[in-house]
Protein backbone atom coordinates (compact mmCIF):
# COMPACT_ATOMS: atom_id res chain seq x y z
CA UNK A 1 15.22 -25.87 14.45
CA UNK A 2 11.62 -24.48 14.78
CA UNK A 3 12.99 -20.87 14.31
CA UNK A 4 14.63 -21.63 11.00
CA UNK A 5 11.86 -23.37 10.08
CA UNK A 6 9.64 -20.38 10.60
CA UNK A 7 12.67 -17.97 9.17
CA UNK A 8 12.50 -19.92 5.63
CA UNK A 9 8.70 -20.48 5.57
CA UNK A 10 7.97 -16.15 5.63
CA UNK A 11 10.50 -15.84 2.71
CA UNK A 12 9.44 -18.47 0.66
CA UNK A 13 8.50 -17.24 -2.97
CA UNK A 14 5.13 -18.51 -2.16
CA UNK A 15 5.00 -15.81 0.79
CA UNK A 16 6.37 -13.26 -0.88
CA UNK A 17 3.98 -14.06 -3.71
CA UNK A 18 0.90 -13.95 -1.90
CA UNK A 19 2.18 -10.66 0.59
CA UNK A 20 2.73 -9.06 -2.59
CA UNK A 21 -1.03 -10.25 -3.85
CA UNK A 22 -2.41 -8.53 -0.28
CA UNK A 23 0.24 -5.38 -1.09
CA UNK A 24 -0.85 -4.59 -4.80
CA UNK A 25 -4.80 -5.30 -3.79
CA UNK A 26 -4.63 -2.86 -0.57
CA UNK A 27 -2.49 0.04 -2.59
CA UNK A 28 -4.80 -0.09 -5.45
CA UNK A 29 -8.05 0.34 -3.19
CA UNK A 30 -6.01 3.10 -0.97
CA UNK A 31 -4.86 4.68 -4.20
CA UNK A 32 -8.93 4.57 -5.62
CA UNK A 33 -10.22 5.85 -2.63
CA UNK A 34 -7.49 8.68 -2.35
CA UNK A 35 -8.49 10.14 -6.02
CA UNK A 36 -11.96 10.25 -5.23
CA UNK A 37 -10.95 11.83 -1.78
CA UNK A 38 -8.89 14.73 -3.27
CA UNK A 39 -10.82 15.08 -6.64
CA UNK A 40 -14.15 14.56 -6.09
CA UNK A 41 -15.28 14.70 -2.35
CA UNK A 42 -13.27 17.36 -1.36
CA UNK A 43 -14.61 19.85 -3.94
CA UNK A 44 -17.79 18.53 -2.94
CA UNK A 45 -17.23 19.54 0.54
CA UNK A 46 -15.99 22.74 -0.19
CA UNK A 47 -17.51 23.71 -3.76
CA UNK A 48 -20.90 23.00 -2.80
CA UNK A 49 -21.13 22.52 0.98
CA UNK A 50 -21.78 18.86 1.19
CA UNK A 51 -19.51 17.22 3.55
CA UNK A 52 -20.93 13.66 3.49
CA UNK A 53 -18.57 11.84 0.77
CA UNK A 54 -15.47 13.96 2.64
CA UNK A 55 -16.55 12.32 5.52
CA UNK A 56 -17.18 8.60 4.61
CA UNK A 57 -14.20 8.19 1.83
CA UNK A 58 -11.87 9.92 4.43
CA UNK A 59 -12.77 7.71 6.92
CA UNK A 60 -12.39 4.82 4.87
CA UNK A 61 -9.38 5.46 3.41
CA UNK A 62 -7.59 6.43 6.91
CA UNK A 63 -8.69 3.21 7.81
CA UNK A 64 -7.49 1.23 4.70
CA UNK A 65 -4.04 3.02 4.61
CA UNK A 66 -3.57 1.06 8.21
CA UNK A 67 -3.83 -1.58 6.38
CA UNK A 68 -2.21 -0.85 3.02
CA UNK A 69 0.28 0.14 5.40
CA UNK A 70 0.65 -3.34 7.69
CA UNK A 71 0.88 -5.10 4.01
CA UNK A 72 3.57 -2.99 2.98
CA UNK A 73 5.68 -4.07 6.50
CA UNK A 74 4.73 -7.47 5.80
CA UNK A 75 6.07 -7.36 2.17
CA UNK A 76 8.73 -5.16 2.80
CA UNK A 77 9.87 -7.86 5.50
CA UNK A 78 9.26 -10.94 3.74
CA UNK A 79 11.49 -9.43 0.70
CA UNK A 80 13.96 -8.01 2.50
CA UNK A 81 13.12 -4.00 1.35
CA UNK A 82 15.76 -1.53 1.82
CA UNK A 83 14.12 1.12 4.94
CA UNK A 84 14.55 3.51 2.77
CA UNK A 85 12.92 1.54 0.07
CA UNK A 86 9.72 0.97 2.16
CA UNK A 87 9.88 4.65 3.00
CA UNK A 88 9.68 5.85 -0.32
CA UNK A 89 6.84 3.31 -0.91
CA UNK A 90 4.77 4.08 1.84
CA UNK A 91 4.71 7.47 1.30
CA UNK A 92 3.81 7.30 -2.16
CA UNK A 93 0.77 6.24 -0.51
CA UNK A 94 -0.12 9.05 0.19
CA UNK A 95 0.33 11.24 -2.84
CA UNK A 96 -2.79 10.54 -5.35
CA UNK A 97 -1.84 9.10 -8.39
CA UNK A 98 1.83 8.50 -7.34
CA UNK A 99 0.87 5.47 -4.97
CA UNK A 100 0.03 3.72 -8.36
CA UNK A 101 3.75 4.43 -9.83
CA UNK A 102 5.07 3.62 -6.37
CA UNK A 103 2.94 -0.33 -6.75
CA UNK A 104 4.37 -0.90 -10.32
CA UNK A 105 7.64 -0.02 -9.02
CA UNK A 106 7.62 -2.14 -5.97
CA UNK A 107 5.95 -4.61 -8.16
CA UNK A 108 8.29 -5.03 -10.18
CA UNK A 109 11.31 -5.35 -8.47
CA UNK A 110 10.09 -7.47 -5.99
CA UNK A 111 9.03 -10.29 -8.75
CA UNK A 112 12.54 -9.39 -10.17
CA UNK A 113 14.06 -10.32 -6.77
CA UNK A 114 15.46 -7.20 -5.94
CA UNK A 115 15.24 -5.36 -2.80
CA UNK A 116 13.32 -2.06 -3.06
């Protein structure tokens, strides 16, 4: 009884609604981050020898796709995504400017009620 309890309270819409709040937030910051990353700090680094931003924003966002990517297990459970689904989306991740397709798309199928 406490099991199906459990079981129906992770894949309430109210959940899913708020795992999908923490999803969207965490691939929009990874997404941010990875852009300045590949466009900005890495020319830096090798353009005019400063290594600093390289550095910090690759820290940061190797540390922030661990978490975009524990979201994206969380959603992808609580919804019921496809494996290959969550594949797809989760490697987006790491493609700048793609992650933000790959968000709209999850996005949107998720509020639809479809698996991914």
């Amino acid at each position: 009884m406490a099991s199906e309890r459990a079981a129906s309270s992770r894949t309430t819409d109210e959940a899913i609604g708020q795992a999908l709040l923490r999803y969207r937030v965490m691939a929009t910051v990874v997404g941010v981050l990875l852009i300045a990353l590949i466009f900005v700090a890495v020319p830096l680094n090798h353009l005019a020898d400063i290594p600093e931003p390289s550095t910090v924003l690759g820290t940061a966002h190797g540390w922030l796709y661990g978490l975009f990517f524990l979201s994206a297990v969380d959603l992808a459970l609580r919804a019921r995504w496809t494996l290959k689904g969550f594949l797809l989306t989760v490697i987006a991740g790491t493609v700048p400017v793609l992650s933000f397709f790959a968000e709209r798309r999850a996005t949107a199928k998720t509020r639809a009620g479809q698996r991914v």
